[in-house]
N, C-alpha and C. Protein backbone atom coordinates (compact mmCIF):
# COMPACT_ATOMS: atom_id res chain seq x y z
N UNK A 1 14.24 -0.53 15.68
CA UNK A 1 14.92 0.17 14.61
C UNK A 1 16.19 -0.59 14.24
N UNK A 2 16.53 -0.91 12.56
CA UNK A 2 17.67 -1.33 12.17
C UNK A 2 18.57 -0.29 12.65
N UNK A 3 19.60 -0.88 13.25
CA UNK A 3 21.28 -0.20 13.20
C UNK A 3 22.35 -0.12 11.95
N UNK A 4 22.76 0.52 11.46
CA UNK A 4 23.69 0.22 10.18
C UNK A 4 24.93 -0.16 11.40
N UNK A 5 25.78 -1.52 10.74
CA UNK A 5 26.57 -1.67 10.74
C UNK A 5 27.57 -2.52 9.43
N UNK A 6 28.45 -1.85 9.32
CA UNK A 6 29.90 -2.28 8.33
C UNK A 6 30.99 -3.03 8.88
N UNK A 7 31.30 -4.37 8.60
CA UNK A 7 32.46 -4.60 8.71
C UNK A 7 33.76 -5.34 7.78
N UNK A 8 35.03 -4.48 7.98
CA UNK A 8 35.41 -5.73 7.02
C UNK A 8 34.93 -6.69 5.79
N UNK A 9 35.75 -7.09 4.74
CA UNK A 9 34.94 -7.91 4.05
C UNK A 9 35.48 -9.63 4.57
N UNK A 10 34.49 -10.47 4.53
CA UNK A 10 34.80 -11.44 5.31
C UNK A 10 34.62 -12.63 4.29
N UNK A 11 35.81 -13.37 3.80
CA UNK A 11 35.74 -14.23 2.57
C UNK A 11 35.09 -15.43 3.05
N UNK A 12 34.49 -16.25 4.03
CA UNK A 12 33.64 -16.97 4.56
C UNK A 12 32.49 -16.31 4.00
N UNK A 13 32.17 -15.26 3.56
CA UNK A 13 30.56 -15.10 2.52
C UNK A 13 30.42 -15.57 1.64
N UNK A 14 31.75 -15.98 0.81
CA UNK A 14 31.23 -16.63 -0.55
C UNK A 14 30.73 -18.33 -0.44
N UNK A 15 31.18 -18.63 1.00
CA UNK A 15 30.75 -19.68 1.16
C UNK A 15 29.19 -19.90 1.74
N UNK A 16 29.15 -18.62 2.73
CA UNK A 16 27.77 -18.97 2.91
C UNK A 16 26.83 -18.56 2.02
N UNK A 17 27.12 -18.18 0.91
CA UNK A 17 26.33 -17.87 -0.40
C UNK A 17 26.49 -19.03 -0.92
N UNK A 18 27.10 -19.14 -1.03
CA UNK A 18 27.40 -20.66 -1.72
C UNK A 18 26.59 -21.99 -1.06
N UNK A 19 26.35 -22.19 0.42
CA UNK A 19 25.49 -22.83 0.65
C UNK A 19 23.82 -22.17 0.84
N UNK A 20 23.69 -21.31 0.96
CA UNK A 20 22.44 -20.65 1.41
C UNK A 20 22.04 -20.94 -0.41
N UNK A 21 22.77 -20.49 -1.44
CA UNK A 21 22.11 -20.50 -2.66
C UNK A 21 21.97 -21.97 -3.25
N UNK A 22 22.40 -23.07 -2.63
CA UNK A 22 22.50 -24.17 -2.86
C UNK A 22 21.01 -25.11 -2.05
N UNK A 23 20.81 -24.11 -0.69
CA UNK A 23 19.18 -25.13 -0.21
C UNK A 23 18.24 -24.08 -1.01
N UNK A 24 18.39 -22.99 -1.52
CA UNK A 24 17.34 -22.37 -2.42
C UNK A 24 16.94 -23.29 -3.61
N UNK A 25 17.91 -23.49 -4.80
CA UNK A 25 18.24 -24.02 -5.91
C UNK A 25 17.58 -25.83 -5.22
N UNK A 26 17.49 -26.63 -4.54
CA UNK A 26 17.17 -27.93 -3.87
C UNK A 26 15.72 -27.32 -3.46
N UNK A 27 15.11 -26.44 -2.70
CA UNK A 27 13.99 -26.07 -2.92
C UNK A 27 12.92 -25.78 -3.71
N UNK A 28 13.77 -25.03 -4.87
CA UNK A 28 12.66 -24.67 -5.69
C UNK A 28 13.09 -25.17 -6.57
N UNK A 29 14.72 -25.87 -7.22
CA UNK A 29 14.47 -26.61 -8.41
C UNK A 29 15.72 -25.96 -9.32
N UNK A 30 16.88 -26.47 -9.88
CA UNK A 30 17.43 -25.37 -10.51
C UNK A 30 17.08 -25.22 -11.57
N UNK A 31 15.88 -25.80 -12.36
CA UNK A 31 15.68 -25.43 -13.68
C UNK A 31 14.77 -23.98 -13.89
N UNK A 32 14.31 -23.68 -11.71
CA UNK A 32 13.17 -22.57 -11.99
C UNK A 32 13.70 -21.10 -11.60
N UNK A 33 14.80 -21.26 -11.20
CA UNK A 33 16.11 -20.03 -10.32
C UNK A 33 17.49 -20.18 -10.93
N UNK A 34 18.18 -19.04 -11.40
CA UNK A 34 19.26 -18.76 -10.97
C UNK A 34 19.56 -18.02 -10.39
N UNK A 35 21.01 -18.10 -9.52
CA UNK A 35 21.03 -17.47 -8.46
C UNK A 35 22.50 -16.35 -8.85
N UNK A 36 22.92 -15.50 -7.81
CA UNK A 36 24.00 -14.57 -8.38
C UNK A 36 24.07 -14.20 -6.81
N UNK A 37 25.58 -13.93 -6.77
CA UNK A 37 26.03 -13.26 -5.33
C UNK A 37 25.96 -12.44 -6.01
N UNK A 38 25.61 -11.04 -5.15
CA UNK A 38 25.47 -9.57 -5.41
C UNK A 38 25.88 -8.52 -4.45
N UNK A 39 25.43 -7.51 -4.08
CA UNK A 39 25.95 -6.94 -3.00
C UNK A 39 27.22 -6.48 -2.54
N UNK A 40 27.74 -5.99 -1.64
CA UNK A 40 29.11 -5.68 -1.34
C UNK A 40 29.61 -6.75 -0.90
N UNK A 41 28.51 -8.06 -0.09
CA UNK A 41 29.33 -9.28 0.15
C UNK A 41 30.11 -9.91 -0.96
N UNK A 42 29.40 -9.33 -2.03
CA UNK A 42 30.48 -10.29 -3.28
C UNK A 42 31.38 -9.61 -3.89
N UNK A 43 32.20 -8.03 -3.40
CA UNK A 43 33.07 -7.42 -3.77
C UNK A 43 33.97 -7.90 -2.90
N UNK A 44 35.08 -8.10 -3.34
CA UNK A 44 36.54 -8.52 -2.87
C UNK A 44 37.47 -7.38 -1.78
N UNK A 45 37.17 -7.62 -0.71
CA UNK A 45 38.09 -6.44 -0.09
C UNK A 45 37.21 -4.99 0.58
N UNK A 46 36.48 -4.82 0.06
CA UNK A 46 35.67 -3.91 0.98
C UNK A 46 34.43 -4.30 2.03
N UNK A 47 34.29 -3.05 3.08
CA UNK A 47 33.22 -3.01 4.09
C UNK A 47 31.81 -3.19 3.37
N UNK A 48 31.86 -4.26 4.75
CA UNK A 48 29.81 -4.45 3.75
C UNK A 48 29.32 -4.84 5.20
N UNK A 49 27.50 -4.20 5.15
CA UNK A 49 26.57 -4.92 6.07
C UNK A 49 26.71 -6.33 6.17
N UNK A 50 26.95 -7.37 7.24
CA UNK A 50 26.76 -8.78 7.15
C UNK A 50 25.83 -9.05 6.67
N UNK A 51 25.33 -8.69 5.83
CA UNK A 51 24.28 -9.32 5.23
C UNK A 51 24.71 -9.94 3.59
N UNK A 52 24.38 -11.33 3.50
CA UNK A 52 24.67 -11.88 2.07
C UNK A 52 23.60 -11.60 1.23
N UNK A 53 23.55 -10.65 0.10
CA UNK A 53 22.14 -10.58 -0.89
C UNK A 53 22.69 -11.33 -1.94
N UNK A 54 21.69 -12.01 -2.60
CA UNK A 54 21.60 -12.46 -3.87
C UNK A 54 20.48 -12.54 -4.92
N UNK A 55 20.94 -12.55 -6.29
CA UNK A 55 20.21 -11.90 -6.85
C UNK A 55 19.15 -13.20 -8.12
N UNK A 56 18.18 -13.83 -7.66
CA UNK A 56 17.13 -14.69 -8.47
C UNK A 56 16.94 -14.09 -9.67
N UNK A 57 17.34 -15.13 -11.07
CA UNK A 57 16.70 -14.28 -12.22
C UNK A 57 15.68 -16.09 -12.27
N UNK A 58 14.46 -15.47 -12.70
CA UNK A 58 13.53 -16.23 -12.91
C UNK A 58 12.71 -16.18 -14.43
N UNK A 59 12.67 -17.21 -15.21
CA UNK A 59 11.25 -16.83 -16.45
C UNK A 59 10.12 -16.01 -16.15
N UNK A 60 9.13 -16.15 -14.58
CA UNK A 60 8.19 -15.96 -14.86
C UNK A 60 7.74 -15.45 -12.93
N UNK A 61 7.56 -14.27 -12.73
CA UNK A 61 6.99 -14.10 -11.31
C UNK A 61 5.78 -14.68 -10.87
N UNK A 62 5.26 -15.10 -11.68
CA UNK A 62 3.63 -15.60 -11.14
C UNK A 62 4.38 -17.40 -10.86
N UNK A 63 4.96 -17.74 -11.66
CA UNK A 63 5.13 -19.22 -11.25
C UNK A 63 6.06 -19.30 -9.89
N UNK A 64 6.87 -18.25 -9.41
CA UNK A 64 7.87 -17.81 -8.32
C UNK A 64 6.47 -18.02 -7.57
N UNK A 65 6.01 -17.21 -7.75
CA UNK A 65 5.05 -16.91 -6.40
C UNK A 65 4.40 -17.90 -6.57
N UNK A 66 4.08 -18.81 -6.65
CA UNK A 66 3.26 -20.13 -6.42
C UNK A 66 4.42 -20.81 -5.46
N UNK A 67 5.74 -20.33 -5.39
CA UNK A 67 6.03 -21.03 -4.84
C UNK A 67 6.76 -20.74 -3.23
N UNK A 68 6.29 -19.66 -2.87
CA UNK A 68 5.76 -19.34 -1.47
C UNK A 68 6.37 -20.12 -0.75
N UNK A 69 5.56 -21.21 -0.41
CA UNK A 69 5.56 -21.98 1.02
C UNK A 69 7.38 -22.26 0.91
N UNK A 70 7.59 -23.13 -0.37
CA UNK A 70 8.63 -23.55 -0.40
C UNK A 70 9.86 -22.65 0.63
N UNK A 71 9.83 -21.33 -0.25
CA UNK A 71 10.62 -20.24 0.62
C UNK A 71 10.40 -20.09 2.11
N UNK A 72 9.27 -19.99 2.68
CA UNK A 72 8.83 -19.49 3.55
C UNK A 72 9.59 -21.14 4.97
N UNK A 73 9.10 -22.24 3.89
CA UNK A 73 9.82 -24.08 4.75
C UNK A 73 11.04 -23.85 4.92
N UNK A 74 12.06 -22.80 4.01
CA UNK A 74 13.40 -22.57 4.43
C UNK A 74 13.80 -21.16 5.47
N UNK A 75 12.69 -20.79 6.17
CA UNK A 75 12.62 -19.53 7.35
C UNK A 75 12.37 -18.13 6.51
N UNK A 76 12.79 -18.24 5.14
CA UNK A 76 12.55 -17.15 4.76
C UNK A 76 11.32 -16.22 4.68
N UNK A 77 10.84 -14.90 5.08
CA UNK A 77 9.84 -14.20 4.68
C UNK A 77 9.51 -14.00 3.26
N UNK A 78 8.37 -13.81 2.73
CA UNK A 78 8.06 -13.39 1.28
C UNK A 78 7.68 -12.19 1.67
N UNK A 79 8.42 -11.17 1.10
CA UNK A 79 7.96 -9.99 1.24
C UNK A 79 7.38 -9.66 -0.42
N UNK A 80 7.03 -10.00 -1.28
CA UNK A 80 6.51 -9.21 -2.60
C UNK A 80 7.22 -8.45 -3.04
N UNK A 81 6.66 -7.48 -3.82
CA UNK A 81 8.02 -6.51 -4.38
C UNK A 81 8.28 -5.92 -3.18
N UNK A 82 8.01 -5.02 -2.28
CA UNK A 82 8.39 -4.26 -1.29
C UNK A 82 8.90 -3.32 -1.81
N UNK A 83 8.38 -2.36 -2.44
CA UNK A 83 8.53 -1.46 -3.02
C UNK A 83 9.02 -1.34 -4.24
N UNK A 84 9.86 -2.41 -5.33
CA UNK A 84 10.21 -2.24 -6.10
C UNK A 84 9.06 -3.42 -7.31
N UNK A 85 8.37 -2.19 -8.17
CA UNK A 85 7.96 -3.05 -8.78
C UNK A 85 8.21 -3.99 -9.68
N UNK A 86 8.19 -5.14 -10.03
CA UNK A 86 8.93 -6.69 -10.95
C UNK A 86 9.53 -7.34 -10.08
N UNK A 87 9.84 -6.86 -8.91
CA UNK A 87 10.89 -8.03 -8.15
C UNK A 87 9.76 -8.42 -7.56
N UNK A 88 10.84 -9.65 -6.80
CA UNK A 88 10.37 -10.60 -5.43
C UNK A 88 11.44 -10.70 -4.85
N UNK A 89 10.87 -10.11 -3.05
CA UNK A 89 12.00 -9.97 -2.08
C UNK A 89 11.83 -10.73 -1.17
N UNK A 90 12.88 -11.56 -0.88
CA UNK A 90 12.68 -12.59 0.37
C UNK A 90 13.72 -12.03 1.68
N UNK A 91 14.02 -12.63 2.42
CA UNK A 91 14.32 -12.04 3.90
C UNK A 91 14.49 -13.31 4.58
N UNK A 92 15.92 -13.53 4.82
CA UNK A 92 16.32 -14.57 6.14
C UNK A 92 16.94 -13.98 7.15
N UNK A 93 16.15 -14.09 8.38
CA UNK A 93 16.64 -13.57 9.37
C UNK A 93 17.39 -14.92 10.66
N UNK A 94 18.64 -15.10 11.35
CA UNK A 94 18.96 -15.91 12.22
C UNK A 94 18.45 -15.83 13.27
N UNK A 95 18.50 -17.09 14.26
CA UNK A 95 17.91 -17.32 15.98
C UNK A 95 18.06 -15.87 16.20
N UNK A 96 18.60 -15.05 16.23
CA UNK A 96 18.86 -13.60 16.89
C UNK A 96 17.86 -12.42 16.66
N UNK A 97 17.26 -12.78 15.18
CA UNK A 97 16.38 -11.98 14.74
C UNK A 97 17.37 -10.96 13.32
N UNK A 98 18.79 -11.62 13.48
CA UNK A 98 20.03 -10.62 12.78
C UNK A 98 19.43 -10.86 11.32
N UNK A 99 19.59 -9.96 10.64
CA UNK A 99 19.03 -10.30 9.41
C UNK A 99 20.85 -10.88 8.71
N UNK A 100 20.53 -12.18 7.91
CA UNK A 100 21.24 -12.61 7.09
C UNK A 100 21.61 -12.90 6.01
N UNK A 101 20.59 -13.13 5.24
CA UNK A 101 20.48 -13.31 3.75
C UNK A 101 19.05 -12.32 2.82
N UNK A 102 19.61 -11.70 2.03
CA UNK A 102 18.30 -11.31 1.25
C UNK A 102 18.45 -11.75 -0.04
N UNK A 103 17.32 -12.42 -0.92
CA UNK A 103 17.00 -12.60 -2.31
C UNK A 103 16.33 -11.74 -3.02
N UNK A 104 16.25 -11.38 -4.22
CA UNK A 104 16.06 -10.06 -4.87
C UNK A 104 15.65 -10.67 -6.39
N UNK A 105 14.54 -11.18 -6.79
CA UNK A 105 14.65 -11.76 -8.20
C UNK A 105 13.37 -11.17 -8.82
N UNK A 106 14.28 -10.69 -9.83
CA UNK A 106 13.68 -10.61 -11.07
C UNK A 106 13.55 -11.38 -12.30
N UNK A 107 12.84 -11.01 -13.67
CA UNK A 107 12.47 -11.71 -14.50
C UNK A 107 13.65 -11.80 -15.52
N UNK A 108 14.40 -12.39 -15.94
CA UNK A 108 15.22 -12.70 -17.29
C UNK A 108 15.17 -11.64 -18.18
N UNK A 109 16.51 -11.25 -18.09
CA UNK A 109 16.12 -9.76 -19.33
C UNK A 109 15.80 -8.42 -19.08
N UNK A 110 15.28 -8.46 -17.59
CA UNK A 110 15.12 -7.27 -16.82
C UNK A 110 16.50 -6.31 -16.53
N UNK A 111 16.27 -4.87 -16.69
CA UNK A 111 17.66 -4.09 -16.52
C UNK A 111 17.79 -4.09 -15.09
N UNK A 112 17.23 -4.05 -14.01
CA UNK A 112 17.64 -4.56 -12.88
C UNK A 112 18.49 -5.75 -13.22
N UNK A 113 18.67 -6.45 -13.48
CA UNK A 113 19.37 -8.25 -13.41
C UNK A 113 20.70 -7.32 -14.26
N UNK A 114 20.75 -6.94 -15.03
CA UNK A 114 21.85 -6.34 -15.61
C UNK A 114 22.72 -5.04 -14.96
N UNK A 115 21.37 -4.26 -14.23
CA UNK A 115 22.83 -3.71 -13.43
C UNK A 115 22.90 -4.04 -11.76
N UNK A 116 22.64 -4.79 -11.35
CA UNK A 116 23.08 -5.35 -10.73
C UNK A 116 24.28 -6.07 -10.75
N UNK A 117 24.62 -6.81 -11.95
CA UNK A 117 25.42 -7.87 -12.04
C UNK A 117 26.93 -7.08 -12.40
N UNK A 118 26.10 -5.68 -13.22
CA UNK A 118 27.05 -4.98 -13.94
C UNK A 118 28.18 -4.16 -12.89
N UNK A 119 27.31 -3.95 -12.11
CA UNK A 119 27.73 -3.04 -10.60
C UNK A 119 28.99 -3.62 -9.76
N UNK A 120 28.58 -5.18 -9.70
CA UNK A 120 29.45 -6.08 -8.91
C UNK A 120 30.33 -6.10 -9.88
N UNK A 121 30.48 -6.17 -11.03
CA UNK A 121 31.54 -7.00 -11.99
C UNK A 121 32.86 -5.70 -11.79
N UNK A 122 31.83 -4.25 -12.08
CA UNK A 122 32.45 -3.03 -12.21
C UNK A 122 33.48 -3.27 -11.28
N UNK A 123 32.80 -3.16 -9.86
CA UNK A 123 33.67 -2.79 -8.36
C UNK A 123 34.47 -4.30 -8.31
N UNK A 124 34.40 -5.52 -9.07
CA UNK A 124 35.57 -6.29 -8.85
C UNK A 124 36.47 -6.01 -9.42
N UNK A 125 35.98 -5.51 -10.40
CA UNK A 125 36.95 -5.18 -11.70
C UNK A 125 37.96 -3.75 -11.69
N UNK A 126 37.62 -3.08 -10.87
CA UNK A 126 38.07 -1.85 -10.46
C UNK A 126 37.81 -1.35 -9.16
N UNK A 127 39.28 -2.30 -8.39
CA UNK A 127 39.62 -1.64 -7.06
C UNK A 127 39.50 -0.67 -6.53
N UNK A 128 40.42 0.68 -7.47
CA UNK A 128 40.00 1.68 -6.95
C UNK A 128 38.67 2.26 -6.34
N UNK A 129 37.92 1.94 -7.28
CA UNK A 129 36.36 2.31 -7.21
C UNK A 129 36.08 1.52 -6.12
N UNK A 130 36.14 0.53 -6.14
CA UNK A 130 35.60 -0.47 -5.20
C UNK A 130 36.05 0.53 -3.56
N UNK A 131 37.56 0.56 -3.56
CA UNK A 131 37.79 0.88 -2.17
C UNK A 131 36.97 2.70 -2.25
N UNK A 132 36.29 3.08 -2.89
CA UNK A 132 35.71 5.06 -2.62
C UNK A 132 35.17 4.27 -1.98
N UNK A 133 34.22 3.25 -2.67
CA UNK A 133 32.83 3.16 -2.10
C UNK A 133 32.83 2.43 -0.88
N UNK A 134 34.27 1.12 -0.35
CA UNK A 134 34.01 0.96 0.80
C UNK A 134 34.46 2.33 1.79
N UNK A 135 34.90 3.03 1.63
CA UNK A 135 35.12 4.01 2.57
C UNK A 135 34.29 4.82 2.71
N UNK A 136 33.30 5.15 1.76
CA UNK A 136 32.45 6.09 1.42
C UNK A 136 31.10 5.34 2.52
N UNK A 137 30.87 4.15 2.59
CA UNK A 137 30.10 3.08 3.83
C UNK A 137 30.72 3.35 4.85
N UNK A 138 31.27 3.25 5.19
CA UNK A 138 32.09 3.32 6.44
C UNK A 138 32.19 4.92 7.20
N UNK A 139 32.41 6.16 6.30
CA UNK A 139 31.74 7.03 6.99
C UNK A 139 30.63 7.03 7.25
N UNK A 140 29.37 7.00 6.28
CA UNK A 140 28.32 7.04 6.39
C UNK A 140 27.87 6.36 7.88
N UNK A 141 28.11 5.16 7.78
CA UNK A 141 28.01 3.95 8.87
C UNK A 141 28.41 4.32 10.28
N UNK A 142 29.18 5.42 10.33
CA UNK A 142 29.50 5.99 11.37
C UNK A 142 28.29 7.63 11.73
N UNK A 143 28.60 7.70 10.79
CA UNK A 143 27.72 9.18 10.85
C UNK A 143 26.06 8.70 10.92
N UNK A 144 25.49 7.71 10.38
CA UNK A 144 24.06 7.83 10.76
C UNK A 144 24.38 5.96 11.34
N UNK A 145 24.23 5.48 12.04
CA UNK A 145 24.69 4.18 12.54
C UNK A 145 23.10 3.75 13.36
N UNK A 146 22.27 4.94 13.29
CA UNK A 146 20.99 4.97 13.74
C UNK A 146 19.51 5.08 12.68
N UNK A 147 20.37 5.42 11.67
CA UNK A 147 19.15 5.24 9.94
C UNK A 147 19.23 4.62 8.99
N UNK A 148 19.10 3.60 9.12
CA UNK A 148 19.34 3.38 7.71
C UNK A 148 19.20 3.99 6.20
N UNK A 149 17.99 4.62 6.84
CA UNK A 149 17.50 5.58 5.69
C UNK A 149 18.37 6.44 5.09
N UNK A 150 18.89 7.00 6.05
CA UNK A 150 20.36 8.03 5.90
C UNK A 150 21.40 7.26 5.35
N UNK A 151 21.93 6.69 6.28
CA UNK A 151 22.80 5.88 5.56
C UNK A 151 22.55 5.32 4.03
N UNK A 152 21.42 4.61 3.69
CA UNK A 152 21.20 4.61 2.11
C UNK A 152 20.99 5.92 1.26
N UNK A 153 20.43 6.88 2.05
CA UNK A 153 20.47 8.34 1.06
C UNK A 153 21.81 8.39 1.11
N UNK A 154 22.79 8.68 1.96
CA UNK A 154 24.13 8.84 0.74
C UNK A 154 24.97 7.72 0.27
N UNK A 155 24.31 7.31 0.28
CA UNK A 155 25.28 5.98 -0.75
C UNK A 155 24.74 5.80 -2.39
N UNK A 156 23.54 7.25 -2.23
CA UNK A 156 22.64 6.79 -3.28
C UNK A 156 23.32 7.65 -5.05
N UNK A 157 24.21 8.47 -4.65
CA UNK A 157 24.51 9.24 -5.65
C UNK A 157 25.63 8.57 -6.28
N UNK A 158 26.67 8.05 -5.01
CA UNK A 158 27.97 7.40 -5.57
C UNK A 158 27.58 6.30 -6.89
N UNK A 159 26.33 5.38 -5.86
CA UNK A 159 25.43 4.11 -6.59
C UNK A 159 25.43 4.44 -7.84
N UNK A 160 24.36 5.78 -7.90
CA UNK A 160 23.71 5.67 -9.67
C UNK A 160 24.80 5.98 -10.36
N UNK A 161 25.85 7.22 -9.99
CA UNK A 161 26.80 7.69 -10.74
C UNK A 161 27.91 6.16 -11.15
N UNK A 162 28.23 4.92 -10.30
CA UNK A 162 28.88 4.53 -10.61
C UNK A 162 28.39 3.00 -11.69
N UNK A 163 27.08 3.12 -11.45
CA UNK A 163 26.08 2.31 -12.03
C UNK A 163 26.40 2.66 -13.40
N UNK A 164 26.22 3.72 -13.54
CA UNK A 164 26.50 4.58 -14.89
C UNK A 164 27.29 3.92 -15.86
N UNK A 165 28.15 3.94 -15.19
CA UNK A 165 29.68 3.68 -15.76
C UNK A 165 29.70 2.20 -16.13
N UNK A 166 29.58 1.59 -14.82
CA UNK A 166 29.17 0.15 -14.72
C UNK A 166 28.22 -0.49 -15.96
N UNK A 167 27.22 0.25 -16.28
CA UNK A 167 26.24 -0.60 -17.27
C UNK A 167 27.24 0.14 -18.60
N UNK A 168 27.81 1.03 -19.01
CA UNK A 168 28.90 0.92 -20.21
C UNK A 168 29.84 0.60 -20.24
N UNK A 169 30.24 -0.24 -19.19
CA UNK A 169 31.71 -1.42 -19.20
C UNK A 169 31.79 -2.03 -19.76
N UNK A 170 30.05 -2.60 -18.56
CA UNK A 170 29.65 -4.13 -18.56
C UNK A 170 29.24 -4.39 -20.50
N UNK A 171 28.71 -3.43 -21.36
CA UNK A 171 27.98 -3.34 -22.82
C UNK A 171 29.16 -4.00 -23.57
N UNK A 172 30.35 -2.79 -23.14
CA UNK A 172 31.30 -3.29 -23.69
C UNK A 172 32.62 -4.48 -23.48
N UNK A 173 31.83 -5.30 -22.51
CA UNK A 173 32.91 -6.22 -21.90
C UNK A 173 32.22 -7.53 -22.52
């Protein structure tokens, strides 16, 4: 069973995004990926899972998925959508088994790719918000530190409600 854990935000992520998205982009090519830090690792100042996600916008999922092995030569798992249909989810886990990096790509133009991007821009862009929601992790993270499941059910209302907001910022920014 995953454990939720939160810590700190740790500015050594933008670097290992920065290289982890750099043997992706040398793998598959940068004319066939772009890449995007996403996640709470790429909010400034708040608690996040060690985990670096980032976010693949691609032309075309069928030509992604041809390219499999490639991902798979850099340790990563191909997980398929995994529940979300249009994406492709990959999974790097370290010697430990710790999970470290996740990729998340969708197709160009997709409203996933937009609020995603919109979400991060929001919570850089507005501290306040930014710090509910790291505190709002950080209970949670304490209170279910044994579900993840839990732990993502309440993070799930702050999410859409602030998503909200986030995709009419982002329209108008």
């Amino acid at each position: 069973m995953r454990t939720v854990t939160v810590v700190p935000h740790n500015p050594e992520w933008r670097a290992e995004y920065d290289a982890e998205s750099h043997r992706i982009l040398q793998a598959l090519g940068p004319e066939s990926i772009t890449i995007h830090h996403i996640g709470s690792t790429s909010v400034s100042g708040i608690y996040a899972k060690p985990i670096v996600d980032m976010l693949g916008i691609v032309e075309d999922l069928a030509s992604l998925d041809t390219r499999a092995n490639e991902m798979e030569q850099l340790g990563y798992e191909v997980m398929g959508e995994f529940g979300i249909p249009g994406r492709r989810y990959f999974r790097l886990n370290d010697e430990e088994g710790i999970r470290r990096f996740q990729l998340h790509v969708f197709v160009t133009g997709s409203d996933d790719v937009t609020r995603h991007l919109a979400f991060r821009d929001f919570l850089n862009a507005h501290p306040t918000v930014a710090r509910e929601y790291s505190e709002l992790k950080r209970q949670l993270a304490k209170r279910h530190s044994a579900s993840i499941t839990d732990y993502m059910d309440g993070k799930d209302g702050f999410i859409k409600d602030t998503q909200m907001k986030a995709l009419r910022w982002y329209g108008a920014n």
